[in-house]
Structure formats: C-alpha cells, structure tokens
Protein backbone atom coordinates (compact mmCIF):
# COMPACT_ATOMS: atom_id res chain seq x y z
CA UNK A 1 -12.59 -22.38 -26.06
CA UNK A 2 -14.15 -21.77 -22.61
CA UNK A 3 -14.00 -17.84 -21.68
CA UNK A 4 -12.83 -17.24 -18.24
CA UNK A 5 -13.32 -14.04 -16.41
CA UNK A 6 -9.70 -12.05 -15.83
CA UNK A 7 -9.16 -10.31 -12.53
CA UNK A 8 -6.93 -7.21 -11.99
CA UNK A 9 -5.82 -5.62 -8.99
CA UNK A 10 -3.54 -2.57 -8.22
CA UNK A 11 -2.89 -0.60 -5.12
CA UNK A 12 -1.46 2.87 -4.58
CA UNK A 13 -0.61 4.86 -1.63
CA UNK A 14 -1.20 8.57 -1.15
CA UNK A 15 -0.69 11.39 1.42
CA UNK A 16 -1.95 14.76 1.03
CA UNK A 17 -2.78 13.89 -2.43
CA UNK A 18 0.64 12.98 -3.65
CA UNK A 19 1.18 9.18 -4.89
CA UNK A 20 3.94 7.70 -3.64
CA UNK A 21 5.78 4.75 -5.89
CA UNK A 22 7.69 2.34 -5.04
CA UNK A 23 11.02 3.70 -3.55
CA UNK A 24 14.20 2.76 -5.94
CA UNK A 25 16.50 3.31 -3.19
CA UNK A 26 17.31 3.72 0.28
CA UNK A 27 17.46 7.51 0.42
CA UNK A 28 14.07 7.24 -1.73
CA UNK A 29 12.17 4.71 0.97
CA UNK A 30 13.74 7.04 4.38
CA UNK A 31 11.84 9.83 2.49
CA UNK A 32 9.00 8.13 2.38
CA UNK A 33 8.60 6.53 5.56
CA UNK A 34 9.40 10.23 7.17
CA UNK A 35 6.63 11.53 5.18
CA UNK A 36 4.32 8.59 6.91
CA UNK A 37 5.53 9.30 10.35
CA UNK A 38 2.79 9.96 12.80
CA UNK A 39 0.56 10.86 10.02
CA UNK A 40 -2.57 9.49 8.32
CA UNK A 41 -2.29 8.06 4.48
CA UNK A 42 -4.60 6.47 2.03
CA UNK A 43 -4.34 3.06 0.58
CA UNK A 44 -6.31 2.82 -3.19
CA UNK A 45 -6.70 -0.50 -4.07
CA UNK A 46 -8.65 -0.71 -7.59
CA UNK A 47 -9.90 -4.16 -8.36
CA UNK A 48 -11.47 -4.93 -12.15
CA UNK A 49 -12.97 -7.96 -13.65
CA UNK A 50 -13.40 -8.61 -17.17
CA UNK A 51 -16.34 -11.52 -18.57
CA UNK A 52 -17.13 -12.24 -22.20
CA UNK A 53 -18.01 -8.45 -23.05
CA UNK A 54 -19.03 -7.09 -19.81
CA UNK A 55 -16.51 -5.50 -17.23
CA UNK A 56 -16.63 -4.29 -13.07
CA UNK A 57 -14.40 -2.01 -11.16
CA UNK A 58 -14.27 -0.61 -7.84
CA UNK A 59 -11.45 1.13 -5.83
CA UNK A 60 -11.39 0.92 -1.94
CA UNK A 61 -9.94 3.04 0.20
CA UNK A 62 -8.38 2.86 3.38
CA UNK A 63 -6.86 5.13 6.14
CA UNK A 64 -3.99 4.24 7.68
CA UNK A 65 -2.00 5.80 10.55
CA UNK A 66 1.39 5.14 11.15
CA UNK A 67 3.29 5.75 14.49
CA UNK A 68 5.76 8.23 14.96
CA UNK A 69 8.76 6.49 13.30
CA UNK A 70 12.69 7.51 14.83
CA UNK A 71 15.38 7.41 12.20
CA UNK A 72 16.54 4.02 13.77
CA UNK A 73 13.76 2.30 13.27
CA UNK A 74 13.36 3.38 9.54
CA UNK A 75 17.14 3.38 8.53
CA UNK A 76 16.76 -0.44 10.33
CA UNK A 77 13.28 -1.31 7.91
CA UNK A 78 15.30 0.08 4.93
CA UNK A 79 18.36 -2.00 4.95
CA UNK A 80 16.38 -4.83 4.62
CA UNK A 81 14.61 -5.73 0.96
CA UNK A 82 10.81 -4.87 2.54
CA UNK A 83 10.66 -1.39 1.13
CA UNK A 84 11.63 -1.51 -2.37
CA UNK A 85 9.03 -3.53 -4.86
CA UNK A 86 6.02 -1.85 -2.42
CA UNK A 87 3.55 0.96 -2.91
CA UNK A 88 4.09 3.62 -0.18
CA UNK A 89 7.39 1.23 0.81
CA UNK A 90 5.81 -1.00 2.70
CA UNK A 91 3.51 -3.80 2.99
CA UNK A 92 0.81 -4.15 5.66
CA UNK A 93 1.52 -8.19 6.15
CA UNK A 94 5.37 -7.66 6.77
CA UNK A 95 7.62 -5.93 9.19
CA UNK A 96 5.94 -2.69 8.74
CA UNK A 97 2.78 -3.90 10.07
CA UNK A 98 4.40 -2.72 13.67
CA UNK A 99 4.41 1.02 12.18
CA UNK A 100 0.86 0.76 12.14
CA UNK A 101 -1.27 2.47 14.78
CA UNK A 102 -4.60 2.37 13.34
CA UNK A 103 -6.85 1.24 10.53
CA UNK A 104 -10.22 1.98 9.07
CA UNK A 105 -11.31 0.13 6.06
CA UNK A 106 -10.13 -2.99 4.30
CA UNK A 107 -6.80 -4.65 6.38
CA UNK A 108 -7.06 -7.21 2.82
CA UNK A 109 -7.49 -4.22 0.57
CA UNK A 110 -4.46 -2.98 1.87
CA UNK A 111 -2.64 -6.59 0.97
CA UNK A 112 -3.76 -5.78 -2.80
CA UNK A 113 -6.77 -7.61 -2.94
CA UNK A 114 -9.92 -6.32 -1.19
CA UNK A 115 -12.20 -8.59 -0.57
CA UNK A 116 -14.75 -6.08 2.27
C-alpha cells in the first residue's frame, strides 16, 4: 500500500485571551460579534502534516480588526446561517468580510488553511 502524507488544519479565534467557539445560537453569536466590535482579535490557525513516521506543525496567527458593529447590522448577520458552524462566528470569505477593517498576517490562514 502506498503511504500518503495526511494534512490537518484547525482554526480558533481569540480576544483578550478567551477562545471563542462556535456560537450555538443567536443570543450566543450577538455576544460574540459585540465582543469583536471595534476591537482587535486573533485568528490561530494550526496546520499539521503527518508522513510515514515523521510529523510538522505550525500555528499562524493573525490580527484582525473589526469595525464598530451597530446592533442592526449584527442582529441582520445573525439571522442568517453565516454565524453558527464558524470559529469567532464568522468567516473571513463571507458576509462578514465587510466587518473587517484591517488585517495583518495570513487573509488564507484566516480561511483555515494558511498557506503564507
């Protein structure tokens, strides 16, 4: 049998050194996305690779700063299905990308999957 290398990736989301799932509700996700407003959070994305007997990991992290957010515009983003199967409540490639003012490190980290 021909060994192929497995490749795992995760990503969390943290503020102030709190993780923050994925939200199992609406009340859940407003809290969330209140706790982002106009402030600055980390995205962790841990990648591993496992060959025959030998194995890599890394994590990357990223800064990201979301705008000030009114209740309107997050009570809108959670009535629709975005926030709820998403680290943090949100993913960077979907609506939410508009609550994002600024970046630095890996935009495809943040997808999942860093490849910077």
């Amino acid at each position: 049998m021909l060994a192929r290398p497995i490749l795992a990736a995760d990503t969390t989301v943290t503020i102030n050194k709190k993780i923050l799932g994925k939200p199992a509700n609406k009340p859940e996700a407003v809290e969330i996305l209140r706790l982002l407003s106009d402030r600055t959070h980390q995205v962790l994305t841990s990648v591993a690779i496992i060959y025959h007997e030998q194995s890599w990991q890394l994590t990357q992290i990223s800064d990201v700063l979301f705008q000030k957010l009114s209740n309107a515009m997050i009570d809108a983003y959670c009535d629709t299905t975005e926030p709820y199967d998403k680290a943090g409540g949100y993913g960077i490639q979907g609506p939410a990308a508009i609550f994002i003012e600024s970046i630095r490190g890996s935009h495809s980290g943040i997808m999942g999957l860093s490849i910077f």
